[in-house]
N, C-alpha and C. Protein backbone atom coordinates (compact mmCIF):
# COMPACT_ATOMS: atom_id res chain seq x y z
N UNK A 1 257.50 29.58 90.76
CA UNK A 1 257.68 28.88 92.02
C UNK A 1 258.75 27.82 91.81
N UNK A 2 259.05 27.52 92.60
CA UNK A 2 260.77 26.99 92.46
C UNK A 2 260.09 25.55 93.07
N UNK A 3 260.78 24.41 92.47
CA UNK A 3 260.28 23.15 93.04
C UNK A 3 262.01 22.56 93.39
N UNK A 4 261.48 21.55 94.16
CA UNK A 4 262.27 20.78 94.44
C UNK A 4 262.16 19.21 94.58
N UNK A 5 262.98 18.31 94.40
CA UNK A 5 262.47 16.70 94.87
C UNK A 5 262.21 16.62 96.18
N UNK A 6 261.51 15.70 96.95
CA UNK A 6 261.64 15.52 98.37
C UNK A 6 262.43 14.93 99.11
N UNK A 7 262.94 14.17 97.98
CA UNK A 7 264.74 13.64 98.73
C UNK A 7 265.61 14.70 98.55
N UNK A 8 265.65 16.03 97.85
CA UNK A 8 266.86 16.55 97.83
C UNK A 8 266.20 17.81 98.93
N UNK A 9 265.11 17.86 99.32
CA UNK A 9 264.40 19.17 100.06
C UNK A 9 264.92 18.67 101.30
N UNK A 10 264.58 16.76 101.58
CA UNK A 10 265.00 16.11 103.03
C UNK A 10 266.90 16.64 103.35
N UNK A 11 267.55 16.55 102.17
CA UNK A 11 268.91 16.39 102.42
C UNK A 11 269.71 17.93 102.78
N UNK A 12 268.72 19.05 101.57
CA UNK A 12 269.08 20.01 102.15
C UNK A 12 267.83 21.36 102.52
N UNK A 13 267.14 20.48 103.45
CA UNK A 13 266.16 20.96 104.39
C UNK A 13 266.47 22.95 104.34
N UNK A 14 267.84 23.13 104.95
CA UNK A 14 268.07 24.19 105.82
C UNK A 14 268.10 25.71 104.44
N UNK A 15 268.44 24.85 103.22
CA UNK A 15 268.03 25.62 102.18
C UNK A 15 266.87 25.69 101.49
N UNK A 16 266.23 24.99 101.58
CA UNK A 16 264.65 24.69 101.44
C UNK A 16 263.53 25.98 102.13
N UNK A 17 264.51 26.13 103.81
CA UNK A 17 263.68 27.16 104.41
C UNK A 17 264.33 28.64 104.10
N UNK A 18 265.42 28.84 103.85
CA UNK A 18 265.72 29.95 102.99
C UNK A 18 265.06 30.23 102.26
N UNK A 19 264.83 29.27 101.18
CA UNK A 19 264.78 29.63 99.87
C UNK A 19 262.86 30.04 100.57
N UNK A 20 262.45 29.18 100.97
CA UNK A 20 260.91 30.09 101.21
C UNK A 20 260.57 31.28 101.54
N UNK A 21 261.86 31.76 102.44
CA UNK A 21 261.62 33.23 102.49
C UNK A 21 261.67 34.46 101.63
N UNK A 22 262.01 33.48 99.87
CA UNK A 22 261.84 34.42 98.99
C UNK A 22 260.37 34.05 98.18
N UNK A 23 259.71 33.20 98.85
CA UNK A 23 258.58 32.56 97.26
C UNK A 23 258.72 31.15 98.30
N UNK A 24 257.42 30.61 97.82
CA UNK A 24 257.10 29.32 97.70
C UNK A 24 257.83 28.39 97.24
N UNK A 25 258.06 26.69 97.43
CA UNK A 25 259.04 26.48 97.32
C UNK A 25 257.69 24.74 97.27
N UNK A 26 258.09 24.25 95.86
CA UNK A 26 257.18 23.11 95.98
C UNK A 26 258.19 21.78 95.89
N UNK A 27 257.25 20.75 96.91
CA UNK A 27 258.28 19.70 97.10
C UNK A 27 257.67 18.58 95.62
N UNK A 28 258.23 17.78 95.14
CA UNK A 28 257.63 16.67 93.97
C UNK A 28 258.13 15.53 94.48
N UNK A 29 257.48 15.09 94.80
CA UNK A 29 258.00 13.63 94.65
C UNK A 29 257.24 12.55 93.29
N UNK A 30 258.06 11.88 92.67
CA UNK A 30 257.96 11.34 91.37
C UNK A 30 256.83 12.24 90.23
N UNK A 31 257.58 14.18 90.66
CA UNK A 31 257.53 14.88 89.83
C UNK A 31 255.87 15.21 89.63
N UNK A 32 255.21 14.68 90.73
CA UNK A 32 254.07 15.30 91.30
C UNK A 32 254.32 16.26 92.49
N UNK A 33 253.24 17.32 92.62
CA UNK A 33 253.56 18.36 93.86
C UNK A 33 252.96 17.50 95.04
N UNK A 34 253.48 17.73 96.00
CA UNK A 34 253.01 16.51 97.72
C UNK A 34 253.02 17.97 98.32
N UNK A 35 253.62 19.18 98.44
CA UNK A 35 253.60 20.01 99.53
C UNK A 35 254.23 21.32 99.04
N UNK A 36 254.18 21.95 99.84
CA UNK A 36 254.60 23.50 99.26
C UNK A 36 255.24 24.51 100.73
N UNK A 37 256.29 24.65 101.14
CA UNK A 37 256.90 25.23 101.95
C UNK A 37 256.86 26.68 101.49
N UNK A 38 256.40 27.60 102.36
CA UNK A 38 256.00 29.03 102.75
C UNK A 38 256.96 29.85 103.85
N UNK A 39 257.20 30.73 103.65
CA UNK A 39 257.34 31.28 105.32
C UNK A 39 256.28 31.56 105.60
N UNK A 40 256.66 32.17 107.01
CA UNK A 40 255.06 32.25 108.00
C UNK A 40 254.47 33.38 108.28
N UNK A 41 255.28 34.22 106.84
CA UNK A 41 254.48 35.94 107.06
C UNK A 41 253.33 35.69 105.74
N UNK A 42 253.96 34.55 104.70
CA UNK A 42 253.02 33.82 103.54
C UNK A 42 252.27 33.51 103.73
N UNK A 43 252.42 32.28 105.09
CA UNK A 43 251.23 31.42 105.65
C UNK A 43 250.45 32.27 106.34
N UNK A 44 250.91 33.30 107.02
CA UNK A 44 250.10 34.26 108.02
C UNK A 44 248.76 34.86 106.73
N UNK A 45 249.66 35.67 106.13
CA UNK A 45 248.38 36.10 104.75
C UNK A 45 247.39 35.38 104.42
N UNK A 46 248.02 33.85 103.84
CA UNK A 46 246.83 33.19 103.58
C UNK A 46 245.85 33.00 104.79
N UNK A 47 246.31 32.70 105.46
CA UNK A 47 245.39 32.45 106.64
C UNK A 47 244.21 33.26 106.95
N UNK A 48 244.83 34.57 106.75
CA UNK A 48 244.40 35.59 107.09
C UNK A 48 243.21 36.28 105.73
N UNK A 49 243.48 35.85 104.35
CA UNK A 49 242.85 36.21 103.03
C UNK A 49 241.54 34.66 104.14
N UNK A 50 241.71 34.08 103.92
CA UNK A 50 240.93 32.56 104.32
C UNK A 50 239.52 32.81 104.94
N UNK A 51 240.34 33.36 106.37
CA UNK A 51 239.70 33.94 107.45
C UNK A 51 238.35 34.70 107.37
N UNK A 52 238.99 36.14 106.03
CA UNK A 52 238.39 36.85 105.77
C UNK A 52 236.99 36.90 104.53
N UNK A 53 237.46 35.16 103.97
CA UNK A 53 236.30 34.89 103.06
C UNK A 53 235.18 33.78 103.86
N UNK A 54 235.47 33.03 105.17
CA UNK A 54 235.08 32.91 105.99
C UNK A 54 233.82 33.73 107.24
N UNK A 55 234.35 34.92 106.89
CA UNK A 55 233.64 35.76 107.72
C UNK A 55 232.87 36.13 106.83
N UNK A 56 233.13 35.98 105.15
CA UNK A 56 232.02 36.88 103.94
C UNK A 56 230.93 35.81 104.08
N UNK A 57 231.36 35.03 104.06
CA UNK A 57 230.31 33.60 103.67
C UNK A 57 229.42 33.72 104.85
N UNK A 58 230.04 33.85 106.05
CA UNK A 58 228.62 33.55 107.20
C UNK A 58 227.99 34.47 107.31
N UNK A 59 228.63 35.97 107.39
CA UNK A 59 227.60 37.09 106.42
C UNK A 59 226.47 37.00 105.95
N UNK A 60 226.80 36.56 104.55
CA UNK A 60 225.81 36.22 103.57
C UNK A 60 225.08 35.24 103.86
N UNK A 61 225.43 34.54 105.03
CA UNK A 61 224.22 33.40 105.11
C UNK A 61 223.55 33.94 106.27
N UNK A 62 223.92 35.25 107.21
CA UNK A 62 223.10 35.64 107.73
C UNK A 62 222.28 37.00 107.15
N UNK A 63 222.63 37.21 106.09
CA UNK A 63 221.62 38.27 105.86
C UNK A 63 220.41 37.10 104.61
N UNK A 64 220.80 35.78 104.06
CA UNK A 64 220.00 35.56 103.41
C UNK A 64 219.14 34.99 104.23
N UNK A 65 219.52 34.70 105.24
CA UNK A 65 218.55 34.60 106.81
C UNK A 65 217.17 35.33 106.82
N UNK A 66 218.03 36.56 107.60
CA UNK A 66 217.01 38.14 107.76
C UNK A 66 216.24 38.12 106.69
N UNK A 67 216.25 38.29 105.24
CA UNK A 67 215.93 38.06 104.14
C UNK A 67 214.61 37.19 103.83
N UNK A 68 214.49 35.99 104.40
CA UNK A 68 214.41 34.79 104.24
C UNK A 68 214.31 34.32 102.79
N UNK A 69 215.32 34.38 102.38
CA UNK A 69 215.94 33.64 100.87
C UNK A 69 216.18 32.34 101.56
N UNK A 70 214.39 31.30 101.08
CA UNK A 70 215.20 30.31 101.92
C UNK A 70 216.22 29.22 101.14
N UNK A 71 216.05 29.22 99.97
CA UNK A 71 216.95 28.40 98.66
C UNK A 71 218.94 28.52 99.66
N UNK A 72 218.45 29.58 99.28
CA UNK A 72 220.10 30.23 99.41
C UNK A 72 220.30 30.04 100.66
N UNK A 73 219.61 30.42 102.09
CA UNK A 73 219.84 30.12 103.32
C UNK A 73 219.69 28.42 103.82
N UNK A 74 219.38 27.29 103.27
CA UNK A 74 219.16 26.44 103.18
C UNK A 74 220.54 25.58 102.46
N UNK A 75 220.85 26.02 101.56
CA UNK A 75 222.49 25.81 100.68
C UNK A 75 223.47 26.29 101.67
N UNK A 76 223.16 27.64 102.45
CA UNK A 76 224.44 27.80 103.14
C UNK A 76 224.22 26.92 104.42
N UNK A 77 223.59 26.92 105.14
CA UNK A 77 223.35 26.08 106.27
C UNK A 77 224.22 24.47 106.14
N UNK A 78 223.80 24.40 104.99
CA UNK A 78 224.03 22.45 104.69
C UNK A 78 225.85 23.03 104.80
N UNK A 79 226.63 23.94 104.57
CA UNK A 79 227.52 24.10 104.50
C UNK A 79 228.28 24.56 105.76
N UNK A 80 227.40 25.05 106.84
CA UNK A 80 227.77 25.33 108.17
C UNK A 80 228.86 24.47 108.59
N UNK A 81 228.43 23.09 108.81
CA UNK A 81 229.33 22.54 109.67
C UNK A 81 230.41 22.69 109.22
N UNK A 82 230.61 22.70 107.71
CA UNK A 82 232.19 22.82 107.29
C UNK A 82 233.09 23.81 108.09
N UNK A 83 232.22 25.02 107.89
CA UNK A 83 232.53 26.15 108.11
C UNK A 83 233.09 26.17 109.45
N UNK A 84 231.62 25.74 110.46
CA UNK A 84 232.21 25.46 111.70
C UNK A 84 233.87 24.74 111.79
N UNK A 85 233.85 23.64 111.28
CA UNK A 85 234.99 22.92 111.73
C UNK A 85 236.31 23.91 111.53
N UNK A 86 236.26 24.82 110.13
CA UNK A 86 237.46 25.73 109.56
C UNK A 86 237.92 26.88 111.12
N UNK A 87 237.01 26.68 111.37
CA UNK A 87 236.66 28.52 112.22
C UNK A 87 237.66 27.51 113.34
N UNK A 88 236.76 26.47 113.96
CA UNK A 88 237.64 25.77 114.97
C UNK A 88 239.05 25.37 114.84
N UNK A 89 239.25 25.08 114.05
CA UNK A 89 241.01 24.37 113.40
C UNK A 89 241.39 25.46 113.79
N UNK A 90 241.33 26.63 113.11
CA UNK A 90 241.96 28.43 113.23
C UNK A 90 242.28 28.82 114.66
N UNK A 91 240.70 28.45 115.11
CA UNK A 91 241.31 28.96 116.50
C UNK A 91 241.98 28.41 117.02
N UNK A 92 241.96 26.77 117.21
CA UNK A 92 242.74 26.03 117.93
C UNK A 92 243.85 26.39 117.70
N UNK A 93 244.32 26.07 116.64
CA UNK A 93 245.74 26.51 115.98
C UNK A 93 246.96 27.76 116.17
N UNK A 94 245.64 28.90 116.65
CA UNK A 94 246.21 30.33 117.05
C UNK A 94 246.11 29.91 118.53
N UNK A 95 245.06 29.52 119.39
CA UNK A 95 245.22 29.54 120.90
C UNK A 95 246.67 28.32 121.23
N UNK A 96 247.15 27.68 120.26
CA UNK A 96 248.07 26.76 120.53
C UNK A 96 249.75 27.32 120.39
N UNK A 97 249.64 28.03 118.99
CA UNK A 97 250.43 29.09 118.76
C UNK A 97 250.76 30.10 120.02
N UNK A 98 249.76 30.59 120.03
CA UNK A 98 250.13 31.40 121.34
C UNK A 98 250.32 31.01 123.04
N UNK A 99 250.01 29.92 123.06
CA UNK A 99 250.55 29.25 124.55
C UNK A 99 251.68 28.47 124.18
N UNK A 100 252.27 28.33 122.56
CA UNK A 100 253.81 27.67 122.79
C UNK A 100 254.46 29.19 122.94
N UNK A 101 254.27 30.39 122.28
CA UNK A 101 254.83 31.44 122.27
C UNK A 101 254.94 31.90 123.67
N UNK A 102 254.12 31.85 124.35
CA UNK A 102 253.82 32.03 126.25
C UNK A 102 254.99 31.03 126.57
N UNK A 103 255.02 30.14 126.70
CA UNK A 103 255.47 29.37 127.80
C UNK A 103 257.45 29.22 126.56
N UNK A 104 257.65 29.51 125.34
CA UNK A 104 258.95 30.02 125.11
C UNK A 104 259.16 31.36 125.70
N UNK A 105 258.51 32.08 126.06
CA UNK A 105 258.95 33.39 126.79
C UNK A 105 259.00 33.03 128.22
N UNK A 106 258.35 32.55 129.04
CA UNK A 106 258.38 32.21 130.22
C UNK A 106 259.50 30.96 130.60
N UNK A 107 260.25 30.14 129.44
CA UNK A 107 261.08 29.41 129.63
C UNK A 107 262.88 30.14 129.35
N UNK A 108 262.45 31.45 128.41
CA UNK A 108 263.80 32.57 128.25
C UNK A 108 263.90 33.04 129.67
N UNK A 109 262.51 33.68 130.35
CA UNK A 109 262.88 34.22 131.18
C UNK A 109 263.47 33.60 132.61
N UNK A 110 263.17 32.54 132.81
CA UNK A 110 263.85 31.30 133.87
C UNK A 110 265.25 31.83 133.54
């Protein structure tokens, strides 16, 4: 993974987002990592690997449900709200995504 400083990522930004479209691209500032620039077929994956361990987990906390494993259904529960909040960010994030994507198509077509 290719790093960069964050003063030289600020100065040449426009190669910064190039260069993500081959690999990850980490910013340092005083040679610690602060951030990591992706493209958005990268970010899409992760999102999407995320998503999909998201959906394993509430799974498993509904079959240790049915089950009644209550140890284990009791551990995942205490962990719900997290979960909840992840699931919400996602969606928000995609229903926001897709009404800037709406209303850039509806502002081409004007």
């Amino acid at each position: 993974m290719r790093g960069i400083s964050a003063h030289n990522a600020k100065q040449n930004f426009g190669a910064v987002l190039e260069s993500a479209q081959n690999g990850p691209v980490e910013i340092l500032k005083y040679r610690q990592r602060v951030a990591v620039v992706l493209s958005a077929d990268e970010f899409d994956e992760l999102e999407t690997l995320k998503f999909i361990e998201l959906r394993r987990k509430v799974n498993t906390l509904l079959e240790h449900i049915e089950n009644a494993d209550q140890d284990s259904a009791c551990r995942m529960i205490r962990e719900l709200p997290r979960l909840l909040r992840r699931i919400e960010a996602r969606h928000s994030a995609h229903v926001n995504q897709e009404r800037s994507k709406n209303h850039c198509a509806n502002a081409a077509g004007n």
